[in-house]
C-alpha atoms as a PDB file:
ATOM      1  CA  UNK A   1       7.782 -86.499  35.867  1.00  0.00           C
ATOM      2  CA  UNK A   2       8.422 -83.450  33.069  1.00  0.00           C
ATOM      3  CA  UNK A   3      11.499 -82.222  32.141  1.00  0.00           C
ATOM      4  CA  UNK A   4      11.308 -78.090  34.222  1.00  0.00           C
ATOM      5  CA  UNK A   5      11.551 -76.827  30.210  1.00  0.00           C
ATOM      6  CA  UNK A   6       8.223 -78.472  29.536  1.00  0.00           C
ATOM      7  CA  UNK A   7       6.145 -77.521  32.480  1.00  0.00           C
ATOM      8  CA  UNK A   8       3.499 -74.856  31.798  1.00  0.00           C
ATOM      9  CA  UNK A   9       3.216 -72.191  34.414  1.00  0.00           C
ATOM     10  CA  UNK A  10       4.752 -71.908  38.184  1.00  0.00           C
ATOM     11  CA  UNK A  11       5.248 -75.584  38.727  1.00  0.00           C
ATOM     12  CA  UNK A  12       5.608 -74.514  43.060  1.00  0.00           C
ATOM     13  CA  UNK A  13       2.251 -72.979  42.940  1.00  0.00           C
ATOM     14  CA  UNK A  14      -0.431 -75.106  43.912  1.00  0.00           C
ATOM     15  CA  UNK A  15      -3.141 -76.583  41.561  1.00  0.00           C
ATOM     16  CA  UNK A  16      -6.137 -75.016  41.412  1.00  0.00           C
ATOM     17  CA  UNK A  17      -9.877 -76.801  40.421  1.00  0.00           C
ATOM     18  CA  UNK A  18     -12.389 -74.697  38.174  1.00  0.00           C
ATOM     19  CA  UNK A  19     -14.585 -73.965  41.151  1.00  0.00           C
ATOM     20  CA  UNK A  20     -11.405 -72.222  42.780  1.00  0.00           C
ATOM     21  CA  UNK A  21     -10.392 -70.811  39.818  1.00  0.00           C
ATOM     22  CA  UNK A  22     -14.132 -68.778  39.503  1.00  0.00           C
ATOM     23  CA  UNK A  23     -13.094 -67.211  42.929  1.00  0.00           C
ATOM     24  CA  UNK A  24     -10.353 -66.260  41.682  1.00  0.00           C
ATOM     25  CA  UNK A  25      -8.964 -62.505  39.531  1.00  0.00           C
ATOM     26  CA  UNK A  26      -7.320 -64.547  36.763  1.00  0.00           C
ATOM     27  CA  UNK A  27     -11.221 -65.909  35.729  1.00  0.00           C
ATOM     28  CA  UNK A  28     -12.001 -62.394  35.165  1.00  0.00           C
ATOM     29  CA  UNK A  29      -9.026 -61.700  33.568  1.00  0.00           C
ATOM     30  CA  UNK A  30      -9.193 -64.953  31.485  1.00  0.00           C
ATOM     31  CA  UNK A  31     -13.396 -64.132  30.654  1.00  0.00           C
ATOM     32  CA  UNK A  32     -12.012 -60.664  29.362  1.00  0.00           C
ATOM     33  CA  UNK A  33      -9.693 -61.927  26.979  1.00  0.00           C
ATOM     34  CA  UNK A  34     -11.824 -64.399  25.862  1.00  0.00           C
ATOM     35  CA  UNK A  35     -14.599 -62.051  25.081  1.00  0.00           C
ATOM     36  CA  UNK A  36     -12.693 -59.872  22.531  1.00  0.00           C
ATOM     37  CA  UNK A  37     -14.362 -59.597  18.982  1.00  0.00           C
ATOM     38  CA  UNK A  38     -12.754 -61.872  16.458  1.00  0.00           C
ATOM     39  CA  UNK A  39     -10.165 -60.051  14.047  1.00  0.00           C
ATOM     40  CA  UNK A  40     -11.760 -59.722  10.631  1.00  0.00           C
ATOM     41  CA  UNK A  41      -8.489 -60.022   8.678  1.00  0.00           C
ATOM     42  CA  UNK A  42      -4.966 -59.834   8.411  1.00  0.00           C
ATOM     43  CA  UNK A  43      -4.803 -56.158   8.808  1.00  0.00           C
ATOM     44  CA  UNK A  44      -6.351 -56.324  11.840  1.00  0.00           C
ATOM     45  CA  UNK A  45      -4.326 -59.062  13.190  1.00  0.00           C
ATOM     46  CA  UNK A  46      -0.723 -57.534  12.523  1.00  0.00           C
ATOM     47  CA  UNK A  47      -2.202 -53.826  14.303  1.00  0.00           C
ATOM     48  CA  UNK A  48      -3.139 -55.695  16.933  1.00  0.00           C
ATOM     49  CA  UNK A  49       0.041 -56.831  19.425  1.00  0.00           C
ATOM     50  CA  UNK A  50      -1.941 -59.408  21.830  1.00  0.00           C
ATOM     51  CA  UNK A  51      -2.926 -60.827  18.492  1.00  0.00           C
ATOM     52  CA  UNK A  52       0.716 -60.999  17.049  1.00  0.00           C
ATOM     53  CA  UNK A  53       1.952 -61.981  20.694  1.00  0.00           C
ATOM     54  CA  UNK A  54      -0.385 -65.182  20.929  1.00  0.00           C
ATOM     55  CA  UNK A  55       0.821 -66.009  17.203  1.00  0.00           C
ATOM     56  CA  UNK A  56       4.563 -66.393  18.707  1.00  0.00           C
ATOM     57  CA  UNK A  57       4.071 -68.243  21.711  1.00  0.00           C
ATOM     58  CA  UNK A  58       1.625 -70.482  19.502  1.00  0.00           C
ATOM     59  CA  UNK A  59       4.685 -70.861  17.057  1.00  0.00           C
ATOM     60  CA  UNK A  60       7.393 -71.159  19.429  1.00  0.00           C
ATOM     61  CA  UNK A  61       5.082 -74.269  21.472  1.00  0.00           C
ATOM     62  CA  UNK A  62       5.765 -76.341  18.499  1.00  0.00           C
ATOM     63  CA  UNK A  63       8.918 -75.247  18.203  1.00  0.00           C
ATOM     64  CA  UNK A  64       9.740 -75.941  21.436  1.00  0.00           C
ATOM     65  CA  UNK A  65       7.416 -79.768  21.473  1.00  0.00           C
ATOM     66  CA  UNK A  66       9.240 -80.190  18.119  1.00  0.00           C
ATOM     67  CA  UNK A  67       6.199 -80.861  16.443  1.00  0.00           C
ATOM     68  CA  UNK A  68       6.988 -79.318  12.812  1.00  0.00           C
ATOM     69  CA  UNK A  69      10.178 -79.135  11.406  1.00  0.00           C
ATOM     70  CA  UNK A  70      10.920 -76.148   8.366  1.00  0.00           C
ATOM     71  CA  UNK A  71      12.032 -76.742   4.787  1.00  0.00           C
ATOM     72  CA  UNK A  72      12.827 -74.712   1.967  1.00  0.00           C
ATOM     73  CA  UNK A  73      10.239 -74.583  -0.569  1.00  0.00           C
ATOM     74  CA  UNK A  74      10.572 -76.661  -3.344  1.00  0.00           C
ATOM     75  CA  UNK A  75      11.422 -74.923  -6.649  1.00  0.00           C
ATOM     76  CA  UNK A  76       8.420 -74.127  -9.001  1.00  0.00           C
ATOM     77  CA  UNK A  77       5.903 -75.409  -6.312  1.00  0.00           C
ATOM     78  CA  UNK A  78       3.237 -73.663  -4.412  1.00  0.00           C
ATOM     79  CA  UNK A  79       2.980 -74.951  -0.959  1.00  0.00           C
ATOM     80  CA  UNK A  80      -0.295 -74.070  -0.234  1.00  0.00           C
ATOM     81  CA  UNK A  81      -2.907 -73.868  -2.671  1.00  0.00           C
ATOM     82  CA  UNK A  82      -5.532 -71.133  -3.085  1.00  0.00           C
ATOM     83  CA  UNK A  83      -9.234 -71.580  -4.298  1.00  0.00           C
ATOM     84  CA  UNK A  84     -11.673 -68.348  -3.966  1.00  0.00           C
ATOM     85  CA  UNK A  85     -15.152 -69.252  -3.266  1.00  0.00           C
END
């Protein structure tokens, strides 16, 4: 047993295997969205709102699981380093 806030989805609806899922309008929905060219670059990504959309819900799931916690940079420091190839 899950806490309601950590449930995924309509936790009255019924589960559903893969086989019933292939019946189903979401697999066509979910094969569309999956088949959608790759975003080049960063451009791309911020014109593109389903792009900047899955970003958020990505961000607020760890949030939310409380997986990452943020912390002010430390002074003089680069937190991630760069290297062009």
């Amino acid at each position: 047993d899950h806490p309601l806030e950590q449930v995924i989805g309509n936790p009255s609806q019924s589960v559903r295997t893969r086989r019933q899922l292939e019946l189903d309008a979401e697999m066509c929905m979910f094969a569309l969205n999956v088949s959608r060219t790759e975003l080049k670059n960063i451009k791309e990504a911020m014109a593109d709102s389903a792009w900047i959309e899955s970003m958020q819900e990505e961000l607020h799931q760890f949030d939310r699981l409380d997986v990452w916690e943020l912390v002010d940079r430390p002074l003089c420091a680069n937190v991630i380093n760069l290297k062009w190839l």
